[in-house]
N, C-alpha and C. Protein backbone atom coordinates (compact mmCIF):
# COMPACT_ATOMS: atom_id res chain seq x y z
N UNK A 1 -17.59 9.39 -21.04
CA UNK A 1 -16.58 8.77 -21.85
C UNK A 1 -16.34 7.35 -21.35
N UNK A 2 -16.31 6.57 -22.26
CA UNK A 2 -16.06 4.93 -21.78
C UNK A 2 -14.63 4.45 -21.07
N UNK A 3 -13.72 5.84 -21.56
CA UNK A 3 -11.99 5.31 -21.58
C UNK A 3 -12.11 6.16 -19.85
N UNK A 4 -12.83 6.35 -19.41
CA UNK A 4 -12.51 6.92 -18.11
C UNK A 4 -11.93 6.04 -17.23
N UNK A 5 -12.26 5.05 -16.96
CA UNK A 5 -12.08 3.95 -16.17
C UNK A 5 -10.62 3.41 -16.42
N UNK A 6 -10.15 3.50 -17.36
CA UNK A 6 -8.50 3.31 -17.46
C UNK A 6 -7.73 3.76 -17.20
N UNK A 7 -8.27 5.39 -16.61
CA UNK A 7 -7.07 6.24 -16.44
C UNK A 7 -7.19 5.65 -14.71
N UNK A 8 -7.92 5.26 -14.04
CA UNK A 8 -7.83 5.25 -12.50
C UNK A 8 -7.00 4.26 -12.01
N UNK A 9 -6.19 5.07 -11.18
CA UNK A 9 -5.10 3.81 -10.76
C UNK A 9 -6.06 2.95 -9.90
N UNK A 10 -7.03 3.42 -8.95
CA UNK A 10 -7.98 2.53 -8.43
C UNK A 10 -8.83 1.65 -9.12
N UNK A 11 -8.67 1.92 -10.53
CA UNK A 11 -10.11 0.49 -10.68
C UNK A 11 -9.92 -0.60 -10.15
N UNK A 12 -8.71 -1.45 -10.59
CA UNK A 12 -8.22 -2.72 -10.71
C UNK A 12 -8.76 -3.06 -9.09
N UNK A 13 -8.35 -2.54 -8.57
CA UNK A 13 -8.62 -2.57 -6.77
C UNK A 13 -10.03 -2.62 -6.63
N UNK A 14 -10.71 -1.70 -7.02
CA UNK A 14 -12.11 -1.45 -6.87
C UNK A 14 -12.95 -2.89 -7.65
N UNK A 15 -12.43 -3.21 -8.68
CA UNK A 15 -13.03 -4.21 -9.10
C UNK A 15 -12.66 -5.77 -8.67
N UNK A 16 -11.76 -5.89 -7.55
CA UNK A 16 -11.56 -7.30 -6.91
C UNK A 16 -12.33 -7.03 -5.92
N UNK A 17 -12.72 -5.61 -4.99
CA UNK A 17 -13.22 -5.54 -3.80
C UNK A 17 -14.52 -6.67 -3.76
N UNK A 18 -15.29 -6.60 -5.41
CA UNK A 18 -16.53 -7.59 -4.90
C UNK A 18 -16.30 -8.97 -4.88
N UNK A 19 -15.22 -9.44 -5.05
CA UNK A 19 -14.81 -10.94 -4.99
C UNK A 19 -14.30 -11.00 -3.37
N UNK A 20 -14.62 -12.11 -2.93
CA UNK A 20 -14.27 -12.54 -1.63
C UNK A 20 -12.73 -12.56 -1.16
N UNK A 21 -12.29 -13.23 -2.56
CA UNK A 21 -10.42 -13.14 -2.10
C UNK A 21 -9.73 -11.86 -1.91
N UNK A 22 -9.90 -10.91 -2.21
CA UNK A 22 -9.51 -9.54 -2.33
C UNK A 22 -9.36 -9.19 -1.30
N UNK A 23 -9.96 -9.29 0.10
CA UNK A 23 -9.13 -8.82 1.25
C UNK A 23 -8.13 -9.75 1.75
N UNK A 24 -7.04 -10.68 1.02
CA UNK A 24 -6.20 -11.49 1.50
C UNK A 24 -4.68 -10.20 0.85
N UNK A 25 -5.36 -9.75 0.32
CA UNK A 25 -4.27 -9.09 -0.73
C UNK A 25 -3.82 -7.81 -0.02
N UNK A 26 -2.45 -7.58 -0.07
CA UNK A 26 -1.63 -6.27 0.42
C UNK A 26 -1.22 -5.38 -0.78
N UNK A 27 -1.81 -4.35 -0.73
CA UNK A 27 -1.95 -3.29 -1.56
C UNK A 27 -0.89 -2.08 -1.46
N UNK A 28 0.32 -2.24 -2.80
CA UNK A 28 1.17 -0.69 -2.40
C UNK A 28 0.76 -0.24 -3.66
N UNK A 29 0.84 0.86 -3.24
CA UNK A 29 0.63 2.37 -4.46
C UNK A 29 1.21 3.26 -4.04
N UNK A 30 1.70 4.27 -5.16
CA UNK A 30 1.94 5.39 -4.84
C UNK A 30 1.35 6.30 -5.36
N UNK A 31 1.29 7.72 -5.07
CA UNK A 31 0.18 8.84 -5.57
C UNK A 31 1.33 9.87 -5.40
N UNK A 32 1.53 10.35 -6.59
CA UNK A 32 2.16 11.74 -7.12
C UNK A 32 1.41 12.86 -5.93
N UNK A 33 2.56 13.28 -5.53
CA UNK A 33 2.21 14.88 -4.88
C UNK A 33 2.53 15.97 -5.93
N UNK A 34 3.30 16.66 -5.49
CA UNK A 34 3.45 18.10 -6.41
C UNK A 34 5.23 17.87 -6.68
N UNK A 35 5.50 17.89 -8.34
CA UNK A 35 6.67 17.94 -8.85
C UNK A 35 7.24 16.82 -8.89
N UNK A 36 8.56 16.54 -7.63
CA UNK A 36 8.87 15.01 -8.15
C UNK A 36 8.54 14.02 -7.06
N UNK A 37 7.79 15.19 -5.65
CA UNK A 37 7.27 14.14 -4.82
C UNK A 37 5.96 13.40 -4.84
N UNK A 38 6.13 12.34 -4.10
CA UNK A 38 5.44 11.20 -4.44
C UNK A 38 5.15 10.28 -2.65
N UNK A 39 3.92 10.02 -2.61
CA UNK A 39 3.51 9.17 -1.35
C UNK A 39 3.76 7.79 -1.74
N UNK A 40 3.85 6.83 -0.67
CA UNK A 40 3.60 5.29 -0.76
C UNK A 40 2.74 4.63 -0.17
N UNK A 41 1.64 4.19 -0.26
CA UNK A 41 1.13 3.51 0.48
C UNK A 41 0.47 1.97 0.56
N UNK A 42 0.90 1.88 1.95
CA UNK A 42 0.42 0.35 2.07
C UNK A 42 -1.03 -0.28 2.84
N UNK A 43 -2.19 -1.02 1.98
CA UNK A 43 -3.15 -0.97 2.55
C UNK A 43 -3.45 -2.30 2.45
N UNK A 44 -4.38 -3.07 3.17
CA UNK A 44 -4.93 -4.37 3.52
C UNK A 44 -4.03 -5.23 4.38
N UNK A 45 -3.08 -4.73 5.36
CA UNK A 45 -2.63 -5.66 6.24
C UNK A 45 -3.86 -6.11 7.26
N UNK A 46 -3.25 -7.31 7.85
CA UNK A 46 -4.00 -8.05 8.94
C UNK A 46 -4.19 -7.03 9.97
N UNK A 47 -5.66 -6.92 10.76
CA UNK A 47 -6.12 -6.12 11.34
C UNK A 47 -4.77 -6.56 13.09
N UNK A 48 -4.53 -7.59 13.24
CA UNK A 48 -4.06 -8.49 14.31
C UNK A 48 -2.52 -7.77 14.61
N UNK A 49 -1.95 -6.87 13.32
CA UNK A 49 -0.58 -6.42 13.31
C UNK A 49 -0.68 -5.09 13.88
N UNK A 50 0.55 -4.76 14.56
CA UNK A 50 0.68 -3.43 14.91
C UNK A 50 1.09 -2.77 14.16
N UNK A 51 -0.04 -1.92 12.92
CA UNK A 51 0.27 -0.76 12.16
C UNK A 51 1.76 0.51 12.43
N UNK A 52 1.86 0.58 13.87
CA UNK A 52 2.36 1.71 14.42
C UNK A 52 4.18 1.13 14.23
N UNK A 53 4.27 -0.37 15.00
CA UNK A 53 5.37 -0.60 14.64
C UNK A 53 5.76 -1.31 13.57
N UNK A 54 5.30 -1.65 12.60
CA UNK A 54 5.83 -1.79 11.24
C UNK A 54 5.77 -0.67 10.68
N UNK A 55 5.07 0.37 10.72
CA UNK A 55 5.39 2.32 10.22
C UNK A 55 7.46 1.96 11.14
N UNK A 56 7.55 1.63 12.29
CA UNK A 56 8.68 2.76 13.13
C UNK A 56 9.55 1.61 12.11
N UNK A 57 9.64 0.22 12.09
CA UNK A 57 10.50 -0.01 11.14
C UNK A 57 10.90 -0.20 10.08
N UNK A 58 9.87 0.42 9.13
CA UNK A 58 10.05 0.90 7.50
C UNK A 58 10.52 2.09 7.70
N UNK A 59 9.92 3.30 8.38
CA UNK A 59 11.06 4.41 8.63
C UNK A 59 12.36 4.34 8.98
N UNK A 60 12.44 3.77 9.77
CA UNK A 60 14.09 3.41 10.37
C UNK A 60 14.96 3.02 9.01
N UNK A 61 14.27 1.92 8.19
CA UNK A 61 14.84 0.79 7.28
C UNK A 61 14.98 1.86 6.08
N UNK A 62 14.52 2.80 5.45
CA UNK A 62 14.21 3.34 4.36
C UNK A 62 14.42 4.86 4.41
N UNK A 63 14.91 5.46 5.57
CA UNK A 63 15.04 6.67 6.41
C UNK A 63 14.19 7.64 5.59
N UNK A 64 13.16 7.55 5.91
CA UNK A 64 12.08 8.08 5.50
C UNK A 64 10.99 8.71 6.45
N UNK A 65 10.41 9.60 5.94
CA UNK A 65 8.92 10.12 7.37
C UNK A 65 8.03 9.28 7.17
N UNK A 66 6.55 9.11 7.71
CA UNK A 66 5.21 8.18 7.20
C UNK A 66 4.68 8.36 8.61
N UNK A 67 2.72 7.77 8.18
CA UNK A 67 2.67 8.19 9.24
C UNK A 67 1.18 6.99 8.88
N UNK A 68 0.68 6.85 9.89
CA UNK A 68 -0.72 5.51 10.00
C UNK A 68 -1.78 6.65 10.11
N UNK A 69 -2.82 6.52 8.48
CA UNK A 69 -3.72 7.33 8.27
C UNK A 69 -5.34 6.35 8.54
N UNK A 70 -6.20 6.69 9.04
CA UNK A 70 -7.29 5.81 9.45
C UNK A 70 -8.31 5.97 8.19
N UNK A 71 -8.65 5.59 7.34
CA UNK A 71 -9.45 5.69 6.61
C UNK A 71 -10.60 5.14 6.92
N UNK A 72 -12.15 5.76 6.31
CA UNK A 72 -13.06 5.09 6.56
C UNK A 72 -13.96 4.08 5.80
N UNK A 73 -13.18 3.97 4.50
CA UNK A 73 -13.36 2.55 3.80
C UNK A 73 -12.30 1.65 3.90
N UNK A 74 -11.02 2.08 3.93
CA UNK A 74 -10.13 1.49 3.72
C UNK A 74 -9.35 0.57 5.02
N UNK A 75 -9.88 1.36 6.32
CA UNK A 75 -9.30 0.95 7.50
C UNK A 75 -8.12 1.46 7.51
N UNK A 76 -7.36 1.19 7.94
CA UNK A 76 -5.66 1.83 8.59
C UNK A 76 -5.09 1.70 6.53
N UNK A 77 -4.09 2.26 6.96
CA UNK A 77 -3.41 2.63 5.37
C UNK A 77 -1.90 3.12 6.19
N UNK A 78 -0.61 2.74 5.66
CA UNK A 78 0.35 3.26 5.97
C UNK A 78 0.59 4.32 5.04
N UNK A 79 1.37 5.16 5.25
CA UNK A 79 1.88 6.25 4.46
C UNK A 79 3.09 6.53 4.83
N UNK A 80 4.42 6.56 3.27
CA UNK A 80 5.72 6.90 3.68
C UNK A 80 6.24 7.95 2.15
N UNK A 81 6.73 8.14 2.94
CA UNK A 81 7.39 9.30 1.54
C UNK A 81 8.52 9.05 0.63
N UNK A 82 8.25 9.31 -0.60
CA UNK A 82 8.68 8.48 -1.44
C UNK A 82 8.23 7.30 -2.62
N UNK A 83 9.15 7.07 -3.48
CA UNK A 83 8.19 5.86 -4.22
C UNK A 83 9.09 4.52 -3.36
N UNK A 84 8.84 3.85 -2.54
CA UNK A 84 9.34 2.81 -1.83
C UNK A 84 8.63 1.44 -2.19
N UNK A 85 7.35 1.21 -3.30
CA UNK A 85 6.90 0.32 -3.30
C UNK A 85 8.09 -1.03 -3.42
N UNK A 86 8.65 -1.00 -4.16
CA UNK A 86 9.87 -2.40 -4.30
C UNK A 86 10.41 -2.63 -2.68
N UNK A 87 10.95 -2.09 -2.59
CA UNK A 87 11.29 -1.78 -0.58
C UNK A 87 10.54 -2.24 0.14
N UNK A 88 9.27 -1.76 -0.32
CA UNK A 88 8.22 -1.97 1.23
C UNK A 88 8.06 -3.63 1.01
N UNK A 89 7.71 -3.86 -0.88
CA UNK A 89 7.46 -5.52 -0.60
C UNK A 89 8.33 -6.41 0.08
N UNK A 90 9.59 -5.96 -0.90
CA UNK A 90 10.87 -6.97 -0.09
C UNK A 90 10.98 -6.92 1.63
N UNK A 91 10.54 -6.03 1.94
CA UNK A 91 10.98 -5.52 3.75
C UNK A 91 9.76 -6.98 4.40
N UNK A 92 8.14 -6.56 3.61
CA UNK A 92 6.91 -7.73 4.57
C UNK A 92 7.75 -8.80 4.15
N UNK A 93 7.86 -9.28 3.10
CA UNK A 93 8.03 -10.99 2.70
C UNK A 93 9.38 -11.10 3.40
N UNK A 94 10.40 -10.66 4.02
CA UNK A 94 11.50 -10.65 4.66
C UNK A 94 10.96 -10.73 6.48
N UNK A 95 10.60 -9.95 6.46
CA UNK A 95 9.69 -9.87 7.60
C UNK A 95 8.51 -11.00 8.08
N UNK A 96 8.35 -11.63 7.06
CA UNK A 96 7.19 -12.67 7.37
C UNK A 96 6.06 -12.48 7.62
N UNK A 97 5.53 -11.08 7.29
CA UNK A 97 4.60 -10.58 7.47
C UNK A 97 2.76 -11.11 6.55
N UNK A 98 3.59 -10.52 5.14
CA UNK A 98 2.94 -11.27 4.23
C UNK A 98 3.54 -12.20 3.12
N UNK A 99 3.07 -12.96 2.15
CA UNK A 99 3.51 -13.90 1.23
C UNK A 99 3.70 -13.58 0.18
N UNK A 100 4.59 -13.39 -0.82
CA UNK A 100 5.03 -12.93 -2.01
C UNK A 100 3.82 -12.60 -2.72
N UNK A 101 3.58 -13.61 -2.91
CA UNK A 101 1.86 -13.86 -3.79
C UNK A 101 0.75 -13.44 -3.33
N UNK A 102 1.05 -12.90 -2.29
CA UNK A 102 0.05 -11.92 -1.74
C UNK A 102 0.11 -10.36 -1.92
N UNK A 103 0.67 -10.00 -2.51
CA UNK A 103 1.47 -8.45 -2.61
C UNK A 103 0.74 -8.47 -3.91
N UNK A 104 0.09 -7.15 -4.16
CA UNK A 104 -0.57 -6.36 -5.33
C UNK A 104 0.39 -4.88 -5.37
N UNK A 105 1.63 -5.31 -6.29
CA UNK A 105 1.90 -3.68 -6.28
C UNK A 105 1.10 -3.13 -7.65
N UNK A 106 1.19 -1.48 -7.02
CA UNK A 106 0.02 -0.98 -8.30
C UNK A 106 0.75 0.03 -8.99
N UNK A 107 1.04 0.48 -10.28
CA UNK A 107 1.31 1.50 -10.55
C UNK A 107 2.76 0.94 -11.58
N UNK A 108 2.68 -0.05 -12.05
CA UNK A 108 4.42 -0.01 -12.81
C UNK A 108 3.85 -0.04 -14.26
């Protein structure tokens, strides 16, 4: 079927990966679990940041669980529970982490 490709929340992602600029970009999504729960996750930060403590203070900030999953395409990926994407952006660009215009949220 041709319409397959629309239903994936991954294309859009999958199809910047072959352009060079695409790893400047910070990636939130969320992925439906079962009923009304729902994961968040945040992927393409700078390898240079400590994954572990930006997880302890989005938990703290959002009182939420999460946890730093290692993927093997993706590299590190945060994971928090909940739909927190609006949160998580405002928290980096507050944080100084990353740049407004650098944030790809996915899924609205």
């Amino acid at each position: 079927m041709a319409f397959v490709g629309d239903l994936d929340p991954f294309a859009e992602a999958n199809a910047e990966d072959s352009g060079a600029g695409s790893k400047d970009y910070v990636h939130i999504r969320t992925q439906q679990r079962n009923g009304r729960k729902s994961l968040t996750t945040v992927q393409g930060l700078k390898k240079e940041f400590s994954y572990n403590k930006i997880l302890k203070d989005l938990k703290k900030e959002f009182c939420c669980n999460g946890t730093v999953v290692q993927d093997p395409e993706l590299g590190q990926v945060i994971q928090l529970q909940g739909d927190q994407r609006k949160n998580v952006s405002t928290f980096l660009v507050q944080a100084g982490i990353v740049k407004k215009d650098h944030i790809k949220i996915h899924g609205f």
